[in-house]
PDB file of N, CA and C in Angstrom:
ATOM      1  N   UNK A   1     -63.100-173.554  59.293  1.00  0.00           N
ATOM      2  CA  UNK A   1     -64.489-173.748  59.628  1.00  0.00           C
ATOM      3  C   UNK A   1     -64.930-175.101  59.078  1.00  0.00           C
ATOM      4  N   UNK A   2     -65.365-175.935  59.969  1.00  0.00           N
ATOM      5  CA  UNK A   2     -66.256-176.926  59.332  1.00  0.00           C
ATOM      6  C   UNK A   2     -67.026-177.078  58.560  1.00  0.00           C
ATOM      7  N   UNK A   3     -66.978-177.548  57.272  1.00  0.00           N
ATOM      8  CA  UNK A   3     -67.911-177.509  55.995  1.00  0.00           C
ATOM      9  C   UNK A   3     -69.070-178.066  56.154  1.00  0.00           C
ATOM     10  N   UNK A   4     -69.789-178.499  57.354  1.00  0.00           N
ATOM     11  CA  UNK A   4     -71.311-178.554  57.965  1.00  0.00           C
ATOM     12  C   UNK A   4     -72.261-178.129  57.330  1.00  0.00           C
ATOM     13  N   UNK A   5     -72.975-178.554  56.690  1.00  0.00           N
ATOM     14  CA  UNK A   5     -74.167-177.693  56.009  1.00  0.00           C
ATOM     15  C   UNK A   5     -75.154-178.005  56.531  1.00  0.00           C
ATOM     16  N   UNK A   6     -75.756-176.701  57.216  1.00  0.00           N
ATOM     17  CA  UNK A   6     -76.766-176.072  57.790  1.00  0.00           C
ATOM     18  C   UNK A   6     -78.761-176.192  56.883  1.00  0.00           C
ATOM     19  N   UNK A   7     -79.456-177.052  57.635  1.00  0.00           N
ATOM     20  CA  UNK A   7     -80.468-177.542  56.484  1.00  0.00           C
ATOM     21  C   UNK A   7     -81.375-176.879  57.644  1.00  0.00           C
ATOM     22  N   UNK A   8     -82.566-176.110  56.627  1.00  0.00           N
ATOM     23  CA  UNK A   8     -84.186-175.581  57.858  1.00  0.00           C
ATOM     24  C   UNK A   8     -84.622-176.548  58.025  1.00  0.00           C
ATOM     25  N   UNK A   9     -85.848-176.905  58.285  1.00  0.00           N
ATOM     26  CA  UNK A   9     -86.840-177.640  58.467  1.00  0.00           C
ATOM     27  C   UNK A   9     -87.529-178.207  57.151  1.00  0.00           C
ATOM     28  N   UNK A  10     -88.014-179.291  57.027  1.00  0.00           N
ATOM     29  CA  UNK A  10     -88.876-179.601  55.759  1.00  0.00           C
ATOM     30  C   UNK A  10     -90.347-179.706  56.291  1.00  0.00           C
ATOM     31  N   UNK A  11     -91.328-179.329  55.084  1.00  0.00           N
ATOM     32  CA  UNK A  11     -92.858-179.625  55.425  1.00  0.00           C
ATOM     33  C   UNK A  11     -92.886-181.112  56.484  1.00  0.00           C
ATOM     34  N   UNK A  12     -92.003-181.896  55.894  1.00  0.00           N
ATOM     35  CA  UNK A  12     -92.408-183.158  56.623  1.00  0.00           C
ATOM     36  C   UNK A  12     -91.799-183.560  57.637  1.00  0.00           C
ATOM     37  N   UNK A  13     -90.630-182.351  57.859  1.00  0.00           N
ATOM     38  CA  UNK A  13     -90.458-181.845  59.802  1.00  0.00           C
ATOM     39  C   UNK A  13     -91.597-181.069  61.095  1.00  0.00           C
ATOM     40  N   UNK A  14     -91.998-180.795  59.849  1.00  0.00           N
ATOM     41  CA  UNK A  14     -93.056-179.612  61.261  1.00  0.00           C
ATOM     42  C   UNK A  14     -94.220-180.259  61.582  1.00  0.00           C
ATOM     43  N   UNK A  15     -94.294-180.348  62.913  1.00  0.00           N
ATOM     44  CA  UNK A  15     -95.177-181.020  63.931  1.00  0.00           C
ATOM     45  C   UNK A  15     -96.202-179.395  64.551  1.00  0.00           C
ATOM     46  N   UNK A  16     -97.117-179.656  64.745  1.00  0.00           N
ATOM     47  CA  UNK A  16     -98.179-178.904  65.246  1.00  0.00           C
ATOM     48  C   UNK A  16     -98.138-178.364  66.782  1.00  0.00           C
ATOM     49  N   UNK A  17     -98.079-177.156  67.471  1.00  0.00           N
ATOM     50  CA  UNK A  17     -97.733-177.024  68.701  1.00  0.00           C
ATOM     51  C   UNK A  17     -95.912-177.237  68.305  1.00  0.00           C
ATOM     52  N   UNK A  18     -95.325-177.421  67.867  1.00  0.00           N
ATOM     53  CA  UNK A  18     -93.554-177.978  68.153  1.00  0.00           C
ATOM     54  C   UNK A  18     -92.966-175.933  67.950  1.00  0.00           C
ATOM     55  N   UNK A  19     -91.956-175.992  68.526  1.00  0.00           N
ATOM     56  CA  UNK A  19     -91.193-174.359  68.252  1.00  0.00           C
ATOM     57  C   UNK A  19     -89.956-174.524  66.988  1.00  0.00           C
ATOM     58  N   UNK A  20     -90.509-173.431  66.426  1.00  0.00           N
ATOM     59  CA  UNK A  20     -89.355-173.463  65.060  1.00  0.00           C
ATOM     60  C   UNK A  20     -88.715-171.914  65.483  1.00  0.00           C
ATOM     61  N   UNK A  21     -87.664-171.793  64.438  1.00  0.00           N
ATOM     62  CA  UNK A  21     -86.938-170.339  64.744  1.00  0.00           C
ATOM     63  C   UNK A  21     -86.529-170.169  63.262  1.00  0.00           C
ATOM     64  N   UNK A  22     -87.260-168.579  63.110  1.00  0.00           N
ATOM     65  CA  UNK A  22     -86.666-168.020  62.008  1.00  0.00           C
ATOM     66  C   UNK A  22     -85.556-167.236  61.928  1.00  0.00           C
ATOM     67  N   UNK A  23     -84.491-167.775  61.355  1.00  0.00           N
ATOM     68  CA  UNK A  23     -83.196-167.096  61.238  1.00  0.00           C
ATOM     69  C   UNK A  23     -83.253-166.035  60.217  1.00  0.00           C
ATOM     70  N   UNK A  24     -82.766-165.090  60.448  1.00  0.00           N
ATOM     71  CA  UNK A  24     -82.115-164.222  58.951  1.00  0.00           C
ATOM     72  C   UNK A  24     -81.030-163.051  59.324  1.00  0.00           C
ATOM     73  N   UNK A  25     -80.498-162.769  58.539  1.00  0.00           N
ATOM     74  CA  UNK A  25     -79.059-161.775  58.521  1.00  0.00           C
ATOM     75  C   UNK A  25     -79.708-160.672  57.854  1.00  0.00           C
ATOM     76  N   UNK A  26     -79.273-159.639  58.754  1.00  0.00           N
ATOM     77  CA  UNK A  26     -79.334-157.993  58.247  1.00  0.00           C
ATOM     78  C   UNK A  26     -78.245-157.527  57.165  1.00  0.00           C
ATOM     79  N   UNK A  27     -76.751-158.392  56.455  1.00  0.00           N
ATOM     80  CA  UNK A  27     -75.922-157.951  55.931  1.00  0.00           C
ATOM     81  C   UNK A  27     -75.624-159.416  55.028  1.00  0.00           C
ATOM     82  N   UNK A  28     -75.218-158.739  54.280  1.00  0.00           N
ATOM     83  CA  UNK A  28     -74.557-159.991  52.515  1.00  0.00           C
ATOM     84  C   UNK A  28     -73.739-160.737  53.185  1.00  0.00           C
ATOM     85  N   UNK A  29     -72.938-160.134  54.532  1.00  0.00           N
ATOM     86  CA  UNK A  29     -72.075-161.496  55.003  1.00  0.00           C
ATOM     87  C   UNK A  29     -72.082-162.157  55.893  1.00  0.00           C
ATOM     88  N   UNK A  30     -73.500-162.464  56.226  1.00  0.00           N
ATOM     89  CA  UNK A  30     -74.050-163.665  57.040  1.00  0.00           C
ATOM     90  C   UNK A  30     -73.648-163.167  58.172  1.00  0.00           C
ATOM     91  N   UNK A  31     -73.273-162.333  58.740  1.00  0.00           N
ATOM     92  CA  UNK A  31     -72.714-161.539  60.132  1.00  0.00           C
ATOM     93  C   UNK A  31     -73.807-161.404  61.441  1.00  0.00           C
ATOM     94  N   UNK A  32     -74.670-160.438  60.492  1.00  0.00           N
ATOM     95  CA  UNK A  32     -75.785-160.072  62.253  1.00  0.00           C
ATOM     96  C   UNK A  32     -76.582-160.752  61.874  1.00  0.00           C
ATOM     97  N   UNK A  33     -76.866-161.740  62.547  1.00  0.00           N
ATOM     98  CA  UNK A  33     -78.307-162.934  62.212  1.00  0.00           C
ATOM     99  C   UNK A  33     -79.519-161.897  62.900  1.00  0.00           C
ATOM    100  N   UNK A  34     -80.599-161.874  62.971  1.00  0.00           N
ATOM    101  CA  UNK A  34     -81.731-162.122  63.689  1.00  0.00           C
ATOM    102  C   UNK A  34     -82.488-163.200  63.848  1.00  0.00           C
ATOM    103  N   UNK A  35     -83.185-163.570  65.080  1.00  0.00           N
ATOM    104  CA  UNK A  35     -83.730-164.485  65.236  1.00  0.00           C
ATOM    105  C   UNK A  35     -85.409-164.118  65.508  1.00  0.00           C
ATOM    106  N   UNK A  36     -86.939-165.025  65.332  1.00  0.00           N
ATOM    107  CA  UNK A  36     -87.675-164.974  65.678  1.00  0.00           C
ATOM    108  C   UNK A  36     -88.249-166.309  65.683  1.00  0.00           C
ATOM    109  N   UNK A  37     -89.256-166.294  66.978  1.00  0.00           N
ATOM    110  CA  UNK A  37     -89.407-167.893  67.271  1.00  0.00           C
ATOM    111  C   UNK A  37     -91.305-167.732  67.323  1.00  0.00           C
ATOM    112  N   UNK A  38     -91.213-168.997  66.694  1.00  0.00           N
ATOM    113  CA  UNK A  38     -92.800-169.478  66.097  1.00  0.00           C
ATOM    114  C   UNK A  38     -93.187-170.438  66.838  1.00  0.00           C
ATOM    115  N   UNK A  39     -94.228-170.961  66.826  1.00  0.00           N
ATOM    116  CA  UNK A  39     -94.662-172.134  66.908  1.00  0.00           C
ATOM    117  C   UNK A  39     -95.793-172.845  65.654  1.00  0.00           C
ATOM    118  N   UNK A  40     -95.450-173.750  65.340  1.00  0.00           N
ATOM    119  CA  UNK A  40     -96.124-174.318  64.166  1.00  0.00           C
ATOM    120  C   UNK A  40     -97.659-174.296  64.709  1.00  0.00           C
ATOM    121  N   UNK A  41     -98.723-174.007  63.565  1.00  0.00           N
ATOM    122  CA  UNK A  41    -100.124-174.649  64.158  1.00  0.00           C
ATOM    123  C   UNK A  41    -100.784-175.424  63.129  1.00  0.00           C
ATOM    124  N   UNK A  42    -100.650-175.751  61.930  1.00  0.00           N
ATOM    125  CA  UNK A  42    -100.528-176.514  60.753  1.00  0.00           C
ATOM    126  C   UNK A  42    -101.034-175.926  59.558  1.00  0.00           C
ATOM    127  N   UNK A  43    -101.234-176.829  58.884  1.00  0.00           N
ATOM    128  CA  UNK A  43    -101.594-176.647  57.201  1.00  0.00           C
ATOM    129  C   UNK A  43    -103.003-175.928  56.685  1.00  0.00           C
ATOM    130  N   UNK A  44    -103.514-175.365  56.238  1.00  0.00           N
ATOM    131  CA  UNK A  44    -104.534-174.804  55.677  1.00  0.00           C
ATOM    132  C   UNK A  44    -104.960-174.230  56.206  1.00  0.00           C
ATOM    133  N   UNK A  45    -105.145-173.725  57.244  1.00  0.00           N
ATOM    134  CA  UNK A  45    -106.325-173.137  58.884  1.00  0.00           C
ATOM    135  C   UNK A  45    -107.621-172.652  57.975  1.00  0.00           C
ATOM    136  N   UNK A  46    -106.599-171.666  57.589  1.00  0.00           N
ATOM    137  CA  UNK A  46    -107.905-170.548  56.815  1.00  0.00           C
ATOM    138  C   UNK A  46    -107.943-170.577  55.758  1.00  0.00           C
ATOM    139  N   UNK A  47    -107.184-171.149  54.815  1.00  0.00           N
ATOM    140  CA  UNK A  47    -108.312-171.523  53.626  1.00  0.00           C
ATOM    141  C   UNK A  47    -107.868-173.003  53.383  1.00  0.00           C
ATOM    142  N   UNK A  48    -108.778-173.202  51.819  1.00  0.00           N
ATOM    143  CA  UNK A  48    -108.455-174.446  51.420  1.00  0.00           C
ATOM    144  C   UNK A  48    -107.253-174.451  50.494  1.00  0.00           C
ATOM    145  N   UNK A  49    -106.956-175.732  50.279  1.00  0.00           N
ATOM    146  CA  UNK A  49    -106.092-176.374  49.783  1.00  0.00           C
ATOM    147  C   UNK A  49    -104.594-175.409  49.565  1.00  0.00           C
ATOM    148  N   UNK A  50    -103.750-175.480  48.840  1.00  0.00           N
ATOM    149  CA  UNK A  50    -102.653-174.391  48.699  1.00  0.00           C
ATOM    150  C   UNK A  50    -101.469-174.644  49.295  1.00  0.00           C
ATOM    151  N   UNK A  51    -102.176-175.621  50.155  1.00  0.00           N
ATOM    152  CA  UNK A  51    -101.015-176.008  50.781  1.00  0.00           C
ATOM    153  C   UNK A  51    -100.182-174.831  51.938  1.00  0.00           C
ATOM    154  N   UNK A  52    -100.925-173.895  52.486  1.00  0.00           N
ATOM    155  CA  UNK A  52    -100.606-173.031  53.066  1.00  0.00           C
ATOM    156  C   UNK A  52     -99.673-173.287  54.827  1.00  0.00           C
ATOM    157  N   UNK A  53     -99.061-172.336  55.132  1.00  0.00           N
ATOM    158  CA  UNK A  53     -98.420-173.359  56.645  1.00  0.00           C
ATOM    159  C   UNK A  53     -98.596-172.193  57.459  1.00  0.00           C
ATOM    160  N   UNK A  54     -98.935-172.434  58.477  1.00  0.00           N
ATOM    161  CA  UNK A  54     -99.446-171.137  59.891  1.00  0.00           C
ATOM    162  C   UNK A  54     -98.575-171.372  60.883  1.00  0.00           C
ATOM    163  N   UNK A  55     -97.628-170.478  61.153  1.00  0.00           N
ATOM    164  CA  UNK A  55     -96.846-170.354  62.093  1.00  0.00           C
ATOM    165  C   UNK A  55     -97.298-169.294  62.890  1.00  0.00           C
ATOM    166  N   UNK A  56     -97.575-169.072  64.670  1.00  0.00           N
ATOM    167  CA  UNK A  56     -97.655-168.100  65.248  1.00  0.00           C
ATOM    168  C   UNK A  56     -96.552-167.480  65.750  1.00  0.00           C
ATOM    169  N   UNK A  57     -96.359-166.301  66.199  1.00  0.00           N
ATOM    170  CA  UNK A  57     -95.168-166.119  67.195  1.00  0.00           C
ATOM    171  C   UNK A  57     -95.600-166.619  68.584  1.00  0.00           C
ATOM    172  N   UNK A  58     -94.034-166.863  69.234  1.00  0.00           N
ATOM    173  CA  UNK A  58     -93.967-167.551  70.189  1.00  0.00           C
ATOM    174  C   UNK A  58     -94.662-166.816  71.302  1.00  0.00           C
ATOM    175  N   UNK A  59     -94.420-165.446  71.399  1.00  0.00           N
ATOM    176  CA  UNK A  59     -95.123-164.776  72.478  1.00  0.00           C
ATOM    177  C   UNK A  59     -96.350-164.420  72.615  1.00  0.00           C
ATOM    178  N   UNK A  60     -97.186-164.586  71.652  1.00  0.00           N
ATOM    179  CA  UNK A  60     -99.164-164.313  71.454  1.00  0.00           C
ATOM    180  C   UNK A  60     -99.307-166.306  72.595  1.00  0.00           C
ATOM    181  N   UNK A  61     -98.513-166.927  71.673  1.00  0.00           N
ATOM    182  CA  UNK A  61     -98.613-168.565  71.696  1.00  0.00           C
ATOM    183  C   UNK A  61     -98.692-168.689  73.125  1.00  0.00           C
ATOM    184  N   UNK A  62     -97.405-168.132  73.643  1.00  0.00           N
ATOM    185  CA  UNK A  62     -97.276-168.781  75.065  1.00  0.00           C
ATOM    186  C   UNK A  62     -98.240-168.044  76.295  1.00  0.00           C
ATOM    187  N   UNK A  63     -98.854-166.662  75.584  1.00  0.00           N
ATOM    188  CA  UNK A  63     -99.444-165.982  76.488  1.00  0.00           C
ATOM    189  C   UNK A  63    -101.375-165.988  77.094  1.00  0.00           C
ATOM    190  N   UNK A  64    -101.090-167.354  75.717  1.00  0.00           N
ATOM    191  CA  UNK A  64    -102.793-168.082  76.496  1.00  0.00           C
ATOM    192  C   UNK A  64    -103.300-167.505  75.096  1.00  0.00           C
ATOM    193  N   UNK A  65    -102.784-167.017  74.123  1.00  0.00           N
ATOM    194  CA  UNK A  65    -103.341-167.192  72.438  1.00  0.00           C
ATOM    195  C   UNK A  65    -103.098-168.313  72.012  1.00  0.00           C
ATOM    196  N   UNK A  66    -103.638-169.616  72.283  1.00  0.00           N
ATOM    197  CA  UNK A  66    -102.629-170.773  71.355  1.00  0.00           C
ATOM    198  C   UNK A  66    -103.106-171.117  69.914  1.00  0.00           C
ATOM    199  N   UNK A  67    -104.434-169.893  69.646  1.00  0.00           N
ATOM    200  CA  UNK A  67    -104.835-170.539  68.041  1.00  0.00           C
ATOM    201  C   UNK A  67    -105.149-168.596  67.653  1.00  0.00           C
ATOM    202  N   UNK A  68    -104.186-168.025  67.026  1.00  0.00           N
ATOM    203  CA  UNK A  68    -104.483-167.210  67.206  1.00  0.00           C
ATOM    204  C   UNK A  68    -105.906-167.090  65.911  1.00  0.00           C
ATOM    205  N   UNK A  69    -106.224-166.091  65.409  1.00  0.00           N
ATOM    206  CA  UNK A  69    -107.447-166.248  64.540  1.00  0.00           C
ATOM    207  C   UNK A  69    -106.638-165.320  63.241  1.00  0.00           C
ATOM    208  N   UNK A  70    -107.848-165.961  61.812  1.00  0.00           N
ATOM    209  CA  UNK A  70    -107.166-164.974  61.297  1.00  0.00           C
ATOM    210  C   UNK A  70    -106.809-163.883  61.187  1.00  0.00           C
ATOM    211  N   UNK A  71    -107.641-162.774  61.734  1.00  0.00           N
ATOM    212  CA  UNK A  71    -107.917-161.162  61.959  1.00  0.00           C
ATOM    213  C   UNK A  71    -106.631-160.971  62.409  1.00  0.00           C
ATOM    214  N   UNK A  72    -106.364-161.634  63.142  1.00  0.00           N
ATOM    215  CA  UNK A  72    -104.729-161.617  64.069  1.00  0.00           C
ATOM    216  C   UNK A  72    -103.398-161.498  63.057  1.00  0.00           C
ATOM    217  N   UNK A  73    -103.608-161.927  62.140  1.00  0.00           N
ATOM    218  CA  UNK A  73    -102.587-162.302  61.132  1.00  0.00           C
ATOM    219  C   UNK A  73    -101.424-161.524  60.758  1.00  0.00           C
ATOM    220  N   UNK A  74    -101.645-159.924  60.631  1.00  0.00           N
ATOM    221  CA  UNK A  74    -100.524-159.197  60.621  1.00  0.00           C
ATOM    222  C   UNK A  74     -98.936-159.446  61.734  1.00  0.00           C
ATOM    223  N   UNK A  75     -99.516-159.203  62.749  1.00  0.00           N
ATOM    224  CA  UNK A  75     -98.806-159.169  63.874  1.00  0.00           C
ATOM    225  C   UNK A  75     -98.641-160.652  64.170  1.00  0.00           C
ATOM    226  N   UNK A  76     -99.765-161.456  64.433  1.00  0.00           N
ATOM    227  CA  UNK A  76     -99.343-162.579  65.243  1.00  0.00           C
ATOM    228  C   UNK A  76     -99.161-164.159  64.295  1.00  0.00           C
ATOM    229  N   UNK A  77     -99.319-163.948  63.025  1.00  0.00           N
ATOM    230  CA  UNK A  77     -98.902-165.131  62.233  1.00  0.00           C
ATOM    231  C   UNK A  77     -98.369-165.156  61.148  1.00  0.00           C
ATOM    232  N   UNK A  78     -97.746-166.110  60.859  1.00  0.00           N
ATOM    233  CA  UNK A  78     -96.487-166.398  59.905  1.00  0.00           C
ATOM    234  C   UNK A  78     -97.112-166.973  59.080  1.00  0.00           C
ATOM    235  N   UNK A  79     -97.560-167.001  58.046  1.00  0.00           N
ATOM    236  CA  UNK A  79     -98.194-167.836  56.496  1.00  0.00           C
ATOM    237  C   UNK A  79     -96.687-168.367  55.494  1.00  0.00           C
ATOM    238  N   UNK A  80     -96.589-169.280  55.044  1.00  0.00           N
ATOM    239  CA  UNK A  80     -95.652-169.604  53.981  1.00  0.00           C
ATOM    240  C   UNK A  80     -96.292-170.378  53.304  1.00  0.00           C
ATOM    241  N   UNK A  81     -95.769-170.957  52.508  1.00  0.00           N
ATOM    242  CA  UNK A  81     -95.391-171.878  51.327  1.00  0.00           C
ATOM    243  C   UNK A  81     -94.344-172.800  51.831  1.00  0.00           C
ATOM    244  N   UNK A  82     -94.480-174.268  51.133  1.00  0.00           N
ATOM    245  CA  UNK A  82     -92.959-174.976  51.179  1.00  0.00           C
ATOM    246  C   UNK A  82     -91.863-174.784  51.170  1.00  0.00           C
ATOM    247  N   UNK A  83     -91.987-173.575  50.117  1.00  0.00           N
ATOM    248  CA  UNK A  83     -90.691-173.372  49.566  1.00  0.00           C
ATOM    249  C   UNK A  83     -90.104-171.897  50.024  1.00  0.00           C
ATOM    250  N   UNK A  84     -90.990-171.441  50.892  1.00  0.00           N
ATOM    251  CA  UNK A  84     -90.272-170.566  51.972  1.00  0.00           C
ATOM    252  C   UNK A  84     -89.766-170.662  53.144  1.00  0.00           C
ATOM    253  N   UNK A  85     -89.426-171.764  53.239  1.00  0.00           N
ATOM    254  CA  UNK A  85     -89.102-172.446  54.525  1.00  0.00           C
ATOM    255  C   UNK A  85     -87.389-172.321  54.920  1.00  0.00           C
ATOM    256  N   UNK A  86     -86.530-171.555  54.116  1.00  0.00           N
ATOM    257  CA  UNK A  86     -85.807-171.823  53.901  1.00  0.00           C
ATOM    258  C   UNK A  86     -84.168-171.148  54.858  1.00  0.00           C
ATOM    259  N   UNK A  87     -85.304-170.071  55.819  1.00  0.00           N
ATOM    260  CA  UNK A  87     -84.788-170.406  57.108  1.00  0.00           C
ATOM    261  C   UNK A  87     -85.572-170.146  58.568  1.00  0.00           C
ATOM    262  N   UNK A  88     -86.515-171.527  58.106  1.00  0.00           N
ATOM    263  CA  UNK A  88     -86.881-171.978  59.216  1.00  0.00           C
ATOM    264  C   UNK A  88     -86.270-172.982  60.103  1.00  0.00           C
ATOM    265  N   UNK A  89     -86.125-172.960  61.154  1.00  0.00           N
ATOM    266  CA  UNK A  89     -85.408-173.808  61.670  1.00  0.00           C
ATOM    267  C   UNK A  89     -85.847-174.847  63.394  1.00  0.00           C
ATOM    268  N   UNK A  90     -85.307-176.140  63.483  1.00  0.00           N
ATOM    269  CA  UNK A  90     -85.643-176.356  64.812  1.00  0.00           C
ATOM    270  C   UNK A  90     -84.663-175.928  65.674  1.00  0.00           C
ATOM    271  N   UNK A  91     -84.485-176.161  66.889  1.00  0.00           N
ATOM    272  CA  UNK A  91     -83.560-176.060  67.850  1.00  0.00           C
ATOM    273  C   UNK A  91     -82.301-176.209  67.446  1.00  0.00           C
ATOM    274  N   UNK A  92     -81.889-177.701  67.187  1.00  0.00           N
ATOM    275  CA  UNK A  92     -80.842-177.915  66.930  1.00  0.00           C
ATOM    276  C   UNK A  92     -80.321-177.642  65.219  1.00  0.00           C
ATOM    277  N   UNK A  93     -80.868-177.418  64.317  1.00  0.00           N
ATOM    278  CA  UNK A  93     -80.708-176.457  63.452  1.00  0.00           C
ATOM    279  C   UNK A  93     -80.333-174.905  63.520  1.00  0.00           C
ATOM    280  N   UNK A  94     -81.008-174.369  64.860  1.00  0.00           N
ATOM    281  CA  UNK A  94     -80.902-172.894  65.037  1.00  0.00           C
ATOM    282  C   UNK A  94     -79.704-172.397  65.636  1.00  0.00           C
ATOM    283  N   UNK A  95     -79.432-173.604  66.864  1.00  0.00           N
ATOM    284  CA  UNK A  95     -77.929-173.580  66.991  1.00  0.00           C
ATOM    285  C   UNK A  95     -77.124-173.611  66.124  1.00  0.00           C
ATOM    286  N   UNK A  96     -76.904-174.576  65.428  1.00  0.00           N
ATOM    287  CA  UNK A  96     -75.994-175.271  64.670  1.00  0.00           C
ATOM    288  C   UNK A  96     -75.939-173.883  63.467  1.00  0.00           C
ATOM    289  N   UNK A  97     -77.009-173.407  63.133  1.00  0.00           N
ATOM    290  CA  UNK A  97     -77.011-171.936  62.106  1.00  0.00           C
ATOM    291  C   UNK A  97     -76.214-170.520  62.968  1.00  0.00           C
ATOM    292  N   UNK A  98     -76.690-170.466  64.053  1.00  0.00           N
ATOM    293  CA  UNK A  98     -75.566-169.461  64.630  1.00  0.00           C
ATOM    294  C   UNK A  98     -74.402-169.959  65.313  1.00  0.00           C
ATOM    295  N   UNK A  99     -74.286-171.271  65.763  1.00  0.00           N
ATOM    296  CA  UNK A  99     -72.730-171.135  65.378  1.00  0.00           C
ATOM    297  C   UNK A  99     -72.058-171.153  64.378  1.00  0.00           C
ATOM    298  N   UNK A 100     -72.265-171.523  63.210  1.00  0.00           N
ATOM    299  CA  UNK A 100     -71.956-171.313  61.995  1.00  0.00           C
ATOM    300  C   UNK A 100     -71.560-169.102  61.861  1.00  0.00           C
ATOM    301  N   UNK A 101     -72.704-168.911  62.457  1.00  0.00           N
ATOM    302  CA  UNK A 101     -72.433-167.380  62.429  1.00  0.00           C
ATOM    303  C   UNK A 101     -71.358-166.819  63.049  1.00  0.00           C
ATOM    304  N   UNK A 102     -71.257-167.564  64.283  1.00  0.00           N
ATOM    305  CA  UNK A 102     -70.015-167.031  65.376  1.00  0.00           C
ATOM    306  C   UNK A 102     -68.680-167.409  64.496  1.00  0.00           C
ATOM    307  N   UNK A 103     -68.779-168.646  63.832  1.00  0.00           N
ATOM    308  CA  UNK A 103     -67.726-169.058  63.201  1.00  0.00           C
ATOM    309  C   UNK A 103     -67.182-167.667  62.311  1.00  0.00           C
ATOM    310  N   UNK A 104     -68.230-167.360  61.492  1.00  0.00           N
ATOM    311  CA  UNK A 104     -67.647-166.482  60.586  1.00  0.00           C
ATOM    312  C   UNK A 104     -67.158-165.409  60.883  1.00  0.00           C
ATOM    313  N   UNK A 105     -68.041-164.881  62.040  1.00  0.00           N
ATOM    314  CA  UNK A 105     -67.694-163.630  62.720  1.00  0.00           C
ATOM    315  C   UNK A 105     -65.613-163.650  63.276  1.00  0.00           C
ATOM    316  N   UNK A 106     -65.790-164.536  63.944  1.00  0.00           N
ATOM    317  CA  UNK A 106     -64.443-165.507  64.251  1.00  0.00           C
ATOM    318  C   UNK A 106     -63.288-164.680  63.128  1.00  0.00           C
ATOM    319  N   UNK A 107     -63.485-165.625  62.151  1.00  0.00           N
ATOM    320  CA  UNK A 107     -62.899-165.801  60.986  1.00  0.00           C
ATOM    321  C   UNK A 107     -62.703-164.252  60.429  1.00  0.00           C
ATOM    322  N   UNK A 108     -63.618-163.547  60.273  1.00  0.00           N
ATOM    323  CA  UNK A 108     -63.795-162.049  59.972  1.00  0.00           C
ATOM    324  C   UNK A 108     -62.728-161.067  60.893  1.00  0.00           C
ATOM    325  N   UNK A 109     -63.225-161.247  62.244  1.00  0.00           N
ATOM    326  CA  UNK A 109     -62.445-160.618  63.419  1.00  0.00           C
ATOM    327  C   UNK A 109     -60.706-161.066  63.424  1.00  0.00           C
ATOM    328  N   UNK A 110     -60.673-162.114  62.831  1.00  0.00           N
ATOM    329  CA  UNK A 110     -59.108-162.545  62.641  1.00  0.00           C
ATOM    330  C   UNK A 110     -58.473-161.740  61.691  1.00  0.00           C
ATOM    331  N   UNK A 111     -58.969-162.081  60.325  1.00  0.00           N
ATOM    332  CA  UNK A 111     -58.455-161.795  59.072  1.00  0.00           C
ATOM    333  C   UNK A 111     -58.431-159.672  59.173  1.00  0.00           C
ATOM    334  N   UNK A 112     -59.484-159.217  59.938  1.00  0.00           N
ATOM    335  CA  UNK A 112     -59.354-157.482  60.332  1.00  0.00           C
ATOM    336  C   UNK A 112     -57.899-157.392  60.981  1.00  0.00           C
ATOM    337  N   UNK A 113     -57.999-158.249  62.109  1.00  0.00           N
ATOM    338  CA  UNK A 113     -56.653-158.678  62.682  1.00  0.00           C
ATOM    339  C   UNK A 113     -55.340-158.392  62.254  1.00  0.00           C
ATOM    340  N   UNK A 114     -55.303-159.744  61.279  1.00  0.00           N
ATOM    341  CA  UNK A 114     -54.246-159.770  60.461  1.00  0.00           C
ATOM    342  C   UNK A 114     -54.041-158.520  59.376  1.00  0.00           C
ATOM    343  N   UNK A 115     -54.851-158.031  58.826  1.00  0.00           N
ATOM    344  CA  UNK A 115     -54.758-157.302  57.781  1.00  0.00           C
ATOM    345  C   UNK A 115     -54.003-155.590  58.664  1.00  0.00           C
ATOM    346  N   UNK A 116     -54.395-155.663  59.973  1.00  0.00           N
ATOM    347  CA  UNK A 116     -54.431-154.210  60.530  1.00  0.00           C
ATOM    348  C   UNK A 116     -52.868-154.629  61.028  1.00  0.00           C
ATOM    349  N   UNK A 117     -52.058-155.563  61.314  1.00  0.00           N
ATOM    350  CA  UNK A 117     -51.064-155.544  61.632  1.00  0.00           C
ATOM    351  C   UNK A 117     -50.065-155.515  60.706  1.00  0.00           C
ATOM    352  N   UNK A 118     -50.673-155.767  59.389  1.00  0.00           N
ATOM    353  CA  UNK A 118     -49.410-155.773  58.667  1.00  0.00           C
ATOM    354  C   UNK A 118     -49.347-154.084  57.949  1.00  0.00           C
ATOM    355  N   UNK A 119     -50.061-153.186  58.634  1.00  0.00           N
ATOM    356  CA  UNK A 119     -49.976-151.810  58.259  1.00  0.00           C
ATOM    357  C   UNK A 119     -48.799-151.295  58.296  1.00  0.00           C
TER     358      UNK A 119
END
């Protein structure tokens, strides 16, 4: 596997309106990713300072919600911090993170492989 290291997004990547994708794995070995896709709407909305970041989901976004409100917030927005960003991702990050996944899967499906033949 290519030793590629896979980087999210930084505060001073995310553009307003742009689509990010949140990656994460259901298991310790990076195996079943899930994916969910946002769209950035920026810094503070609803309160001050904190430095807060508002991500919507993509499907309120694209369906003629493009600012959703706060009341909305359970369901339709993403709040972080900087330093939760950490798998957020753009496009070509989100790829580049699941093939990294397929890789392992790969690698996993071999080594079951190997191990079951030498029974």
């Amino acid at each position: 596997m290519e030793n590629k290291i896979v980087s999210p997004v930084t505060t001073d990547d995310l553009r307003s309106g742009e689509v990010y994708f949140s990656i994460s794995y259901l298991d310790e070995s990076l195996l079943i990713p899930t994916m969910e896709t946002f769209v950035f709407l920026g810094r503070d909305l609803f309160r001050e300072g904190g430095n807060h970041l508002f991500f919507q989901r993509a499907e309120s976004y694209a369906a003629g919600r493009p600012r959703a409100r706060e009341k909305d917030r359970p369901n339709q927005l993403l709040e972080a911090k900087p330093d939760e960003l950490s798998n957020m991702f753009d496009l070509a990050g989100a790829v580049d993170a699941l093939a990294r996944c397929d890789e392992r899967r790969r690698l996993c499906a071999d080594r079951s492989a190997d191990s079951g033949n030498m029974q």
